[in-house]
PDB file of N, CA and C in Angstrom:
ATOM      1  N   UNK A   1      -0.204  18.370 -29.638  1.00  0.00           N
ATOM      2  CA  UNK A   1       1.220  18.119 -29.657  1.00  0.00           C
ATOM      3  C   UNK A   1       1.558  16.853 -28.863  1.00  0.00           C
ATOM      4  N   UNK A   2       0.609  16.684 -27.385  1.00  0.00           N
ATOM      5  CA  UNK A   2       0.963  15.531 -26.553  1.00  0.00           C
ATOM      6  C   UNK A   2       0.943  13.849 -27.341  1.00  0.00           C
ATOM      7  N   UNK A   3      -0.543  14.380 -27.928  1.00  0.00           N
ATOM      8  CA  UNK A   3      -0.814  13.494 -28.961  1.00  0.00           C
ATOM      9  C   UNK A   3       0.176  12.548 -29.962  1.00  0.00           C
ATOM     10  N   UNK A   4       0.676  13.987 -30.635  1.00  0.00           N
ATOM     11  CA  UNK A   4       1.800  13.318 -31.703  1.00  0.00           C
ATOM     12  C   UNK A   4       2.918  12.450 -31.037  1.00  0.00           C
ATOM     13  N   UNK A   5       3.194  12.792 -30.108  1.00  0.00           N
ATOM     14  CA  UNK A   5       4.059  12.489 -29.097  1.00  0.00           C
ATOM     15  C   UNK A   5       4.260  11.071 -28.833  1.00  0.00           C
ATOM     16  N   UNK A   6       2.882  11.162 -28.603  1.00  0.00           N
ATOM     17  CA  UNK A   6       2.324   9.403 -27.928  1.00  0.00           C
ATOM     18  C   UNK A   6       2.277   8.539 -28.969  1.00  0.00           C
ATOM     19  N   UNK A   7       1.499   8.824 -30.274  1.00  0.00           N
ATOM     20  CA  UNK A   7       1.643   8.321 -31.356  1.00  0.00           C
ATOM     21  C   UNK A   7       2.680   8.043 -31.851  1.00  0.00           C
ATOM     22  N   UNK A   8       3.694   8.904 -32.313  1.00  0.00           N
ATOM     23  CA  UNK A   8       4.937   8.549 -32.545  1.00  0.00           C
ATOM     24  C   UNK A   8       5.996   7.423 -31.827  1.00  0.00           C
ATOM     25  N   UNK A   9       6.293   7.849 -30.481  1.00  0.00           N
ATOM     26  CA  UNK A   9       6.771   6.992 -29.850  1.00  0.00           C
ATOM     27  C   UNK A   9       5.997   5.646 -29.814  1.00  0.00           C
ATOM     28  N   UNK A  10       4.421   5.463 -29.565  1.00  0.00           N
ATOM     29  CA  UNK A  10       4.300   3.930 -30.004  1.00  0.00           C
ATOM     30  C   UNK A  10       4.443   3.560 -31.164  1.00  0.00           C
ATOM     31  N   UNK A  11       4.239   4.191 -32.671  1.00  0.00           N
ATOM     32  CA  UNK A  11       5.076   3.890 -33.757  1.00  0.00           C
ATOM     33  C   UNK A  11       6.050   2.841 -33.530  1.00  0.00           C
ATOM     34  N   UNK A  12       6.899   3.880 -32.982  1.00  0.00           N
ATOM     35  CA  UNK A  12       8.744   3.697 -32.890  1.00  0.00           C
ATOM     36  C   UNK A  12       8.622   2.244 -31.783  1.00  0.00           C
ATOM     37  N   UNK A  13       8.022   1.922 -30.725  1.00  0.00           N
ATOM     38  CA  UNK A  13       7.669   0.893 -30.027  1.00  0.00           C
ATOM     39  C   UNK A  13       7.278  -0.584 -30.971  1.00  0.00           C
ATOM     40  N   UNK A  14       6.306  -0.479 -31.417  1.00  0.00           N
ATOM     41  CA  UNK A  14       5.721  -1.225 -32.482  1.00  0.00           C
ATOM     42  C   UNK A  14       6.963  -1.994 -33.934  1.00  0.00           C
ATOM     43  N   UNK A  15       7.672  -0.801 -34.193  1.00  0.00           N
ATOM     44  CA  UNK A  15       8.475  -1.104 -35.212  1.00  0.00           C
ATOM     45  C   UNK A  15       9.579  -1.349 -34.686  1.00  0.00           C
ATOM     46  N   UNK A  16       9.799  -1.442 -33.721  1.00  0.00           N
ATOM     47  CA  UNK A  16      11.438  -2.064 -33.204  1.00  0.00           C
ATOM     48  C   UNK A  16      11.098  -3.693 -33.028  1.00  0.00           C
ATOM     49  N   UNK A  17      10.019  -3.681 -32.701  1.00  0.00           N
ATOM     50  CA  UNK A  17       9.534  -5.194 -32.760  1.00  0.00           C
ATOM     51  C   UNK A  17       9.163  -5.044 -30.761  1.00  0.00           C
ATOM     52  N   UNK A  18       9.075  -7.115 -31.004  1.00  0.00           N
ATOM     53  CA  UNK A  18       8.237  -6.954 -28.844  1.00  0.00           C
ATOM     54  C   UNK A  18       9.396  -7.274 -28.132  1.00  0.00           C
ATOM     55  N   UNK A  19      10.618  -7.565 -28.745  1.00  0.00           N
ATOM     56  CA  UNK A  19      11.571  -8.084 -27.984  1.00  0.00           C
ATOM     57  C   UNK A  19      12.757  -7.114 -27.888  1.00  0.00           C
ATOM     58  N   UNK A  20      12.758  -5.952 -29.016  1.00  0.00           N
ATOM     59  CA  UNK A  20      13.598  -4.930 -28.980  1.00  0.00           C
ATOM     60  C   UNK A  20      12.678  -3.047 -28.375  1.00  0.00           C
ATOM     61  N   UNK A  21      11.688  -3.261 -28.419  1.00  0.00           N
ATOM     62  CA  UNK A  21      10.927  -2.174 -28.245  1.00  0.00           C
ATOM     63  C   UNK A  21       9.623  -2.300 -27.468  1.00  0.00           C
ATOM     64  N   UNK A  22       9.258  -3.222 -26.980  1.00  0.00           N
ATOM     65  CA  UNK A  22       7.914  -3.367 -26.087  1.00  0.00           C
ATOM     66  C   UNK A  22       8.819  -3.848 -24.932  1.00  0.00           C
ATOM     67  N   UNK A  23       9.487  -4.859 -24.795  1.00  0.00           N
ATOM     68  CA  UNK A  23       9.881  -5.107 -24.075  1.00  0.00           C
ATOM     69  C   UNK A  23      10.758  -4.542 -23.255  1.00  0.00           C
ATOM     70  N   UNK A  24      12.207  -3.750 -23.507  1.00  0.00           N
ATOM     71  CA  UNK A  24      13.081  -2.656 -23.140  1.00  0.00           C
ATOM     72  C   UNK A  24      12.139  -1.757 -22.384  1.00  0.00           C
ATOM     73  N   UNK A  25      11.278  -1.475 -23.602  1.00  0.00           N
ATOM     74  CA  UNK A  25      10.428  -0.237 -22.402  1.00  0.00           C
ATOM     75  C   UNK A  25       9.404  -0.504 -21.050  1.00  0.00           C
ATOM     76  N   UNK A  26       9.343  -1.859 -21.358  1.00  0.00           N
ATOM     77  CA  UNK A  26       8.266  -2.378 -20.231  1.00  0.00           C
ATOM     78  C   UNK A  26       9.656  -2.438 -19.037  1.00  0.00           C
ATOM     79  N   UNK A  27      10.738  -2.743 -19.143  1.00  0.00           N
ATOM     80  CA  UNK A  27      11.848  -3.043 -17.926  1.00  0.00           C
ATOM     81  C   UNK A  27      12.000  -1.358 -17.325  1.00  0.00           C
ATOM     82  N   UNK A  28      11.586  -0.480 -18.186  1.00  0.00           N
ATOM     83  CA  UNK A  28      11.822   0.451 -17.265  1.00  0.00           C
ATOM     84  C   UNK A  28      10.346   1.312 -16.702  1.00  0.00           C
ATOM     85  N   UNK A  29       9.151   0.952 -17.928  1.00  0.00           N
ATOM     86  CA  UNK A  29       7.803   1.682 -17.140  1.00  0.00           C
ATOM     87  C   UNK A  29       7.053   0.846 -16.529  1.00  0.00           C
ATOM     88  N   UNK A  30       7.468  -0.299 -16.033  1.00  0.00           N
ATOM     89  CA  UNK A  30       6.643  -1.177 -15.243  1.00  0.00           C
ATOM     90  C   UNK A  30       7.547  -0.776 -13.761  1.00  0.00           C
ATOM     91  N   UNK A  31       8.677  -0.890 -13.345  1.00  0.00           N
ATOM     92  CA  UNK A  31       8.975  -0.182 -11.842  1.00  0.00           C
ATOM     93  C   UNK A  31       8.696   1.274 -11.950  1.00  0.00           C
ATOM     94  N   UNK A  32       8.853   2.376 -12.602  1.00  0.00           N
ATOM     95  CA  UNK A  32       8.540   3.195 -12.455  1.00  0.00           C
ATOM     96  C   UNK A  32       7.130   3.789 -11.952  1.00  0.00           C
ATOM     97  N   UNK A  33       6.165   2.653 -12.664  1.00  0.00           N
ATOM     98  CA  UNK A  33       4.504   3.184 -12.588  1.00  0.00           C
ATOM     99  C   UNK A  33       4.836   2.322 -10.968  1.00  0.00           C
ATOM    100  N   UNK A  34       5.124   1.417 -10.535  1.00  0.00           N
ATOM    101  CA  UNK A  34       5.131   1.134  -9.322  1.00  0.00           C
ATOM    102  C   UNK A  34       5.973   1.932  -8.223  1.00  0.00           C
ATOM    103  N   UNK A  35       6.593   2.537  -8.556  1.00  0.00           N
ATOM    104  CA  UNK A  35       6.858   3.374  -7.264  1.00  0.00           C
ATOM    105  C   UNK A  35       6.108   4.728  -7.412  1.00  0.00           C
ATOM    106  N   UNK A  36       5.766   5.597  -8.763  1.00  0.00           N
ATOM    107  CA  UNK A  36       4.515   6.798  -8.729  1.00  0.00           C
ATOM    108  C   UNK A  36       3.376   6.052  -7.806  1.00  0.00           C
ATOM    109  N   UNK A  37       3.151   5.001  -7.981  1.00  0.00           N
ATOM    110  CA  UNK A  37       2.086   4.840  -7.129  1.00  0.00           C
ATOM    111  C   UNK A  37       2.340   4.625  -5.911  1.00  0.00           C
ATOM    112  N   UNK A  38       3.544   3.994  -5.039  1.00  0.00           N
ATOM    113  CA  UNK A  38       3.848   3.721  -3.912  1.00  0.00           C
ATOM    114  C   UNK A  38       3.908   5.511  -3.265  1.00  0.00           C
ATOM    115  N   UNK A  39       3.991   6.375  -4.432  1.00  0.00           N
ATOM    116  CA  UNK A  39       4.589   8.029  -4.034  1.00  0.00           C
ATOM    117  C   UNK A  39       3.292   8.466  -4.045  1.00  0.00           C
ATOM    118  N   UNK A  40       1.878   8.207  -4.979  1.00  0.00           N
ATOM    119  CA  UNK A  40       0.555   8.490  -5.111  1.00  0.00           C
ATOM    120  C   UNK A  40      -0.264   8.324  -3.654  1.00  0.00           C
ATOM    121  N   UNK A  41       0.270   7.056  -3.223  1.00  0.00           N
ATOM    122  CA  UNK A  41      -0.856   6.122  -1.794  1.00  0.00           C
ATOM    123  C   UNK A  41       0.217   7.237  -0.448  1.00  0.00           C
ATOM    124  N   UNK A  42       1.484   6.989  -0.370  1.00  0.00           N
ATOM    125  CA  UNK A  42       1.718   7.295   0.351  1.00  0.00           C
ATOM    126  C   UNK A  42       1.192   9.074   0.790  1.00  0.00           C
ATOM    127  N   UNK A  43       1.196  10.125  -0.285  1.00  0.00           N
ATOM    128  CA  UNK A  43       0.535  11.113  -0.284  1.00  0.00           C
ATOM    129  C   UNK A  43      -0.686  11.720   0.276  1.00  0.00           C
ATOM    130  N   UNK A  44      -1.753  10.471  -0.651  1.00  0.00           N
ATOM    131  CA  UNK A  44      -2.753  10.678  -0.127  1.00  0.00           C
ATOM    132  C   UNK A  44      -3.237  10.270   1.732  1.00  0.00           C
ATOM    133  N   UNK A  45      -2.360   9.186   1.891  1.00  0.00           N
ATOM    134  CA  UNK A  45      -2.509   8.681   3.102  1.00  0.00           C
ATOM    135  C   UNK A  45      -1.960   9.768   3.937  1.00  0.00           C
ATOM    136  N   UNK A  46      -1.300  10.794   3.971  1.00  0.00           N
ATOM    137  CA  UNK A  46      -0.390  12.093   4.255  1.00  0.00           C
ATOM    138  C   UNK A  46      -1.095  13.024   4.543  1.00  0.00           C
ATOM    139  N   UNK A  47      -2.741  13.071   3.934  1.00  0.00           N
ATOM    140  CA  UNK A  47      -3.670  14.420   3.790  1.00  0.00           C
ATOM    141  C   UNK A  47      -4.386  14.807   4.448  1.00  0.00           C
ATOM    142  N   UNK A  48      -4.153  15.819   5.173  1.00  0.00           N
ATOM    143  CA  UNK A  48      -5.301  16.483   6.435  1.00  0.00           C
ATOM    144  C   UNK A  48      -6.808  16.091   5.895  1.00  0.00           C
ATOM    145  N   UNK A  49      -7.167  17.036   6.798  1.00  0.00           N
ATOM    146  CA  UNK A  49      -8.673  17.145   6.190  1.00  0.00           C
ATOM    147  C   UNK A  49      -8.576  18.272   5.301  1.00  0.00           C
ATOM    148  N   UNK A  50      -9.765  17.831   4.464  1.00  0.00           N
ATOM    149  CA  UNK A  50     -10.250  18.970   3.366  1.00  0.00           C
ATOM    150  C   UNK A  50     -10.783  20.093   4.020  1.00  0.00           C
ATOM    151  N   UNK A  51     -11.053  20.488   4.808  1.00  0.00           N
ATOM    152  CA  UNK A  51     -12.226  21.544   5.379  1.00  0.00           C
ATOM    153  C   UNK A  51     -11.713  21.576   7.003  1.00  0.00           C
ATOM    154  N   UNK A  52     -11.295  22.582   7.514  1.00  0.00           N
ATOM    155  CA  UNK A  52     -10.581  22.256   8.383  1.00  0.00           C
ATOM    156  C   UNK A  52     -12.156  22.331  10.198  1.00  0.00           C
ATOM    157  N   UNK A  53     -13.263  22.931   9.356  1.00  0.00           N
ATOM    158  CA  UNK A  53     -14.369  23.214  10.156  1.00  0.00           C
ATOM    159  C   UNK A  53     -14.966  21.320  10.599  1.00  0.00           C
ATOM    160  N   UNK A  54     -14.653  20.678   9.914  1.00  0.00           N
ATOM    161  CA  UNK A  54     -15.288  19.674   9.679  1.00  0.00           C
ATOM    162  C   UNK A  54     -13.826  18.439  10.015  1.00  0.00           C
ATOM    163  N   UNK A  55     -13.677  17.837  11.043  1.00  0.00           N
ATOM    164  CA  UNK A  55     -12.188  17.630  11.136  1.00  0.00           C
ATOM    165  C   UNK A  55     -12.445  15.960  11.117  1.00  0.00           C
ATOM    166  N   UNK A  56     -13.580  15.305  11.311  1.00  0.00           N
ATOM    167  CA  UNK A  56     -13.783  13.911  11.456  1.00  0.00           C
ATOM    168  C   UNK A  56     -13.827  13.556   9.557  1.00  0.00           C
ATOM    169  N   UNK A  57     -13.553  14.383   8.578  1.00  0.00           N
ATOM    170  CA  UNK A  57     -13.803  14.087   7.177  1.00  0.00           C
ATOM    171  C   UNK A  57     -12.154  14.019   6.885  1.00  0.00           C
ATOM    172  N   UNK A  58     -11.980  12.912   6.813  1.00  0.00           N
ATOM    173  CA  UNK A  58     -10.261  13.203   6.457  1.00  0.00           C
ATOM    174  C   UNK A  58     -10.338  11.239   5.999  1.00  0.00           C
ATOM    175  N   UNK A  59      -9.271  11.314   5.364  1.00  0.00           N
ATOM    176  CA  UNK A  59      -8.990  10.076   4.560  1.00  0.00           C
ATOM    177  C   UNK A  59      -9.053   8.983   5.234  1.00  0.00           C
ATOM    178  N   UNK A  60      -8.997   8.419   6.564  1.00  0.00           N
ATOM    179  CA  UNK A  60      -9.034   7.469   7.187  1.00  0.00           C
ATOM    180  C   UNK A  60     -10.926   7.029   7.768  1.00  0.00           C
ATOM    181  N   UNK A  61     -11.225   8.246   7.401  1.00  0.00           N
ATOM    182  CA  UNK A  61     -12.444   7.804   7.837  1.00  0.00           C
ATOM    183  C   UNK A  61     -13.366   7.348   6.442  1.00  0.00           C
ATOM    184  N   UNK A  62     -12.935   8.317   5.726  1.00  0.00           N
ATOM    185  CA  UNK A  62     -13.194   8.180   3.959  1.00  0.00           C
ATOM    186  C   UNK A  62     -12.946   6.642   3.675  1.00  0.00           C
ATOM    187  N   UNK A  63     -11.587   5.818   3.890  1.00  0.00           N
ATOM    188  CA  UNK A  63     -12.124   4.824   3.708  1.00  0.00           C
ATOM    189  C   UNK A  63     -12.266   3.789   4.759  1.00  0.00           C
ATOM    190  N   UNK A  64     -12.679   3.882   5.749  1.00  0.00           N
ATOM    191  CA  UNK A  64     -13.682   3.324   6.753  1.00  0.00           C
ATOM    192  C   UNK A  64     -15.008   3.274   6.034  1.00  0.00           C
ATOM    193  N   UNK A  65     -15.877   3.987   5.698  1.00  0.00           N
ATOM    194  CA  UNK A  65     -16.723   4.294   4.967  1.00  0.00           C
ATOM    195  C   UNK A  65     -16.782   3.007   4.093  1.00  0.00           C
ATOM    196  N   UNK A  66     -15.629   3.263   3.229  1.00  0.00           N
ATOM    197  CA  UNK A  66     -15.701   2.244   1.664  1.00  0.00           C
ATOM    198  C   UNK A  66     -15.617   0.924   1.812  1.00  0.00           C
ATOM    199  N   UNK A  67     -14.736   0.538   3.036  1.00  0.00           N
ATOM    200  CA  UNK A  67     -14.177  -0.796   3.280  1.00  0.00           C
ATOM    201  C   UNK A  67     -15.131  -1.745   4.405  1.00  0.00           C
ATOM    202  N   UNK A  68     -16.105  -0.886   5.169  1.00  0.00           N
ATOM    203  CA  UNK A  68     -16.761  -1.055   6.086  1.00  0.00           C
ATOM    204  C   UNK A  68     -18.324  -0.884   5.632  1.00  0.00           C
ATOM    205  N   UNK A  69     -19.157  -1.897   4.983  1.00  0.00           N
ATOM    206  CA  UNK A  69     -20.318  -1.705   4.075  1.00  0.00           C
ATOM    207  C   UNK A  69     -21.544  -1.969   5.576  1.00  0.00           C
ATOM    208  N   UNK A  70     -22.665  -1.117   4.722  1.00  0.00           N
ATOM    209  CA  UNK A  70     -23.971  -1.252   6.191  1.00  0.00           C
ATOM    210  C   UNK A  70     -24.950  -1.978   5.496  1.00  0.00           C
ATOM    211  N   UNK A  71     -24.480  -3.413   6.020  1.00  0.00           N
ATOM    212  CA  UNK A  71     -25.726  -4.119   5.557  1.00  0.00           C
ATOM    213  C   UNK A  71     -26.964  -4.280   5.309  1.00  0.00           C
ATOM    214  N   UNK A  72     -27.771  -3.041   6.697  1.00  0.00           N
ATOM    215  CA  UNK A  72     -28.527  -2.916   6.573  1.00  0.00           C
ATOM    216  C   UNK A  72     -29.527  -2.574   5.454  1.00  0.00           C
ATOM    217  N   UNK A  73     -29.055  -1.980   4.689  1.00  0.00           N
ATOM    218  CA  UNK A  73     -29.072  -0.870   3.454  1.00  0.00           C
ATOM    219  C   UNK A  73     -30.062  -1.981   2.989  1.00  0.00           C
ATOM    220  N   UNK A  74     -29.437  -3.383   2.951  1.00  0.00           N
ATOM    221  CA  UNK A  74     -30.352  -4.734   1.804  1.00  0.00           C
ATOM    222  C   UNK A  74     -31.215  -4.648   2.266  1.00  0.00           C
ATOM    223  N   UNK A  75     -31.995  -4.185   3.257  1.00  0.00           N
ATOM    224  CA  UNK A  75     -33.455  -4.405   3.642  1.00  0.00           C
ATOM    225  C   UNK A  75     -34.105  -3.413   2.752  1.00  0.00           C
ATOM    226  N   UNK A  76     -33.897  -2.201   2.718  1.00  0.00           N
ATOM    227  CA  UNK A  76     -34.574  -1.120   1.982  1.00  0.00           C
ATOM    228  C   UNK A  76     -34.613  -1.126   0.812  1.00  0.00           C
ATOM    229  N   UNK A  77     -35.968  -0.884   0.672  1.00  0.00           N
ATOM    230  CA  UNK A  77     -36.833  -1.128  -1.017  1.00  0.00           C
ATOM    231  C   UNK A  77     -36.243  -0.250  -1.801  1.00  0.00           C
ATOM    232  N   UNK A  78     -35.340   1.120  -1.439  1.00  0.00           N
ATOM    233  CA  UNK A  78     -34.752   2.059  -2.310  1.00  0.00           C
ATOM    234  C   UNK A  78     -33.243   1.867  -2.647  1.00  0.00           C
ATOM    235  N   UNK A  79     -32.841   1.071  -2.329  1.00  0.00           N
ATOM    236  CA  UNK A  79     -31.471   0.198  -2.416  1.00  0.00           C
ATOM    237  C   UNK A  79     -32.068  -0.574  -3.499  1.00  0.00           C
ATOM    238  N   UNK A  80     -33.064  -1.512  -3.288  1.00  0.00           N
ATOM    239  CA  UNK A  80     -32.774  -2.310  -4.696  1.00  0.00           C
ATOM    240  C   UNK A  80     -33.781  -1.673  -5.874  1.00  0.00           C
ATOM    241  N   UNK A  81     -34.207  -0.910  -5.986  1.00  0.00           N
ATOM    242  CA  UNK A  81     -34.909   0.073  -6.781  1.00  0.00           C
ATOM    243  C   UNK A  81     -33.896   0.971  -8.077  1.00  0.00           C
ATOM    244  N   UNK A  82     -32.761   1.287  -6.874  1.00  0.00           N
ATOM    245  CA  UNK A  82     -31.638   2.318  -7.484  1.00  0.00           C
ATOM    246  C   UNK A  82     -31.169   1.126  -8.391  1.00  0.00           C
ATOM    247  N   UNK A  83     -30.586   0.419  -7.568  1.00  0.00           N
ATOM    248  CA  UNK A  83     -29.745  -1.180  -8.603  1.00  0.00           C
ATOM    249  C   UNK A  83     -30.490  -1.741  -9.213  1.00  0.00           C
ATOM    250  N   UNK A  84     -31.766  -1.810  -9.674  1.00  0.00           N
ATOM    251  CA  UNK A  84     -32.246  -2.536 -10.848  1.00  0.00           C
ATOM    252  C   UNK A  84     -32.095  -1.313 -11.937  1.00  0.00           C
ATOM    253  N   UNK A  85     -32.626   0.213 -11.827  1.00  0.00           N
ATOM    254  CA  UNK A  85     -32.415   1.022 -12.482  1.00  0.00           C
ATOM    255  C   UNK A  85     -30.650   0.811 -13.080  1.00  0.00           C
ATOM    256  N   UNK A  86     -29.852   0.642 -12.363  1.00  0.00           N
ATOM    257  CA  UNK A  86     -28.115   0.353 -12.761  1.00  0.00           C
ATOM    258  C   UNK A  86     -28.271  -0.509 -13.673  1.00  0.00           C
ATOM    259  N   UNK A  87     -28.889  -1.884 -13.467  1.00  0.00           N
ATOM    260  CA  UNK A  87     -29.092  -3.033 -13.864  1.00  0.00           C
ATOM    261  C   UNK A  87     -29.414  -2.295 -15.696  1.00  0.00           C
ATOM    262  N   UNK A  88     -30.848  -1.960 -15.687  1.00  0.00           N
ATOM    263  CA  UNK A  88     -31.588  -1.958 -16.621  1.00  0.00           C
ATOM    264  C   UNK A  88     -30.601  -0.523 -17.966  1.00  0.00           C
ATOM    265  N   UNK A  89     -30.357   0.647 -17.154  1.00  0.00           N
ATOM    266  CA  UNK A  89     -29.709   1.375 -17.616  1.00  0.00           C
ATOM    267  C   UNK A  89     -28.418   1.577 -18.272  1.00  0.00           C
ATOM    268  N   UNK A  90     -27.537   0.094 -17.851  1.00  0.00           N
ATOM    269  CA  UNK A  90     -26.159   0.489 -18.167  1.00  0.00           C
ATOM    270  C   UNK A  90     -26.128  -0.725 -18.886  1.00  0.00           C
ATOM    271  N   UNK A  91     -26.972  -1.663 -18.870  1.00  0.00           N
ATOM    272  CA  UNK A  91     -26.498  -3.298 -19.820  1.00  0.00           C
ATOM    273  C   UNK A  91     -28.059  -2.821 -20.968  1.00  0.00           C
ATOM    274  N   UNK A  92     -27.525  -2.426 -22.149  1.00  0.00           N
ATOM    275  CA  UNK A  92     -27.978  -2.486 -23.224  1.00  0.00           C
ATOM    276  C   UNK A  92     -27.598  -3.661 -24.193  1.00  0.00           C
TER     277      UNK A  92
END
């Protein structure tokens, strides 16, 4: 049903033309998707920990983690072992 939904309405998008129907709708789902997301970040930034036994696992350290890389890692032969396997496996 969601389907038809989506289909239809881009139909109806498409056939109004880009200046009566792509465009109109971009003035109102382009701020909208920007504040769900300003409401998405702010949320998550909001979130205890998952596990309350375990209290140093909570989102600020999560991305400490992501943003904060251990260089060291390039020395080890199983670091570039895994990434040539990436390499070889995903570029067909």
């Amino acid at each position: 049903m969601f389907w038809l939904l989506v289909v239809a309405m881009n139909i109806w998008l498409v056939y109004r033309g880009l200046s009566g129907g792509i465009e109109k709708f971009c003035q109102f789902a382009l701020p909208a998707m920007g504040v769900l997301a300003m409401i998405v970040l702010i949320r998550v930034l909001t979130l205890g920990t998952p596990n309350p036994v375990h209290p140093e696992q909570n989102v600020l350290n999560g991305l400490g983690y992501l943003w904060n890389p251990d260089f060291s890692k390039l020395t080890q032969f199983e670091t570039w072992l895994a990434a040539a396997g990436q390499i070889f496996l995903v570029c067909r």
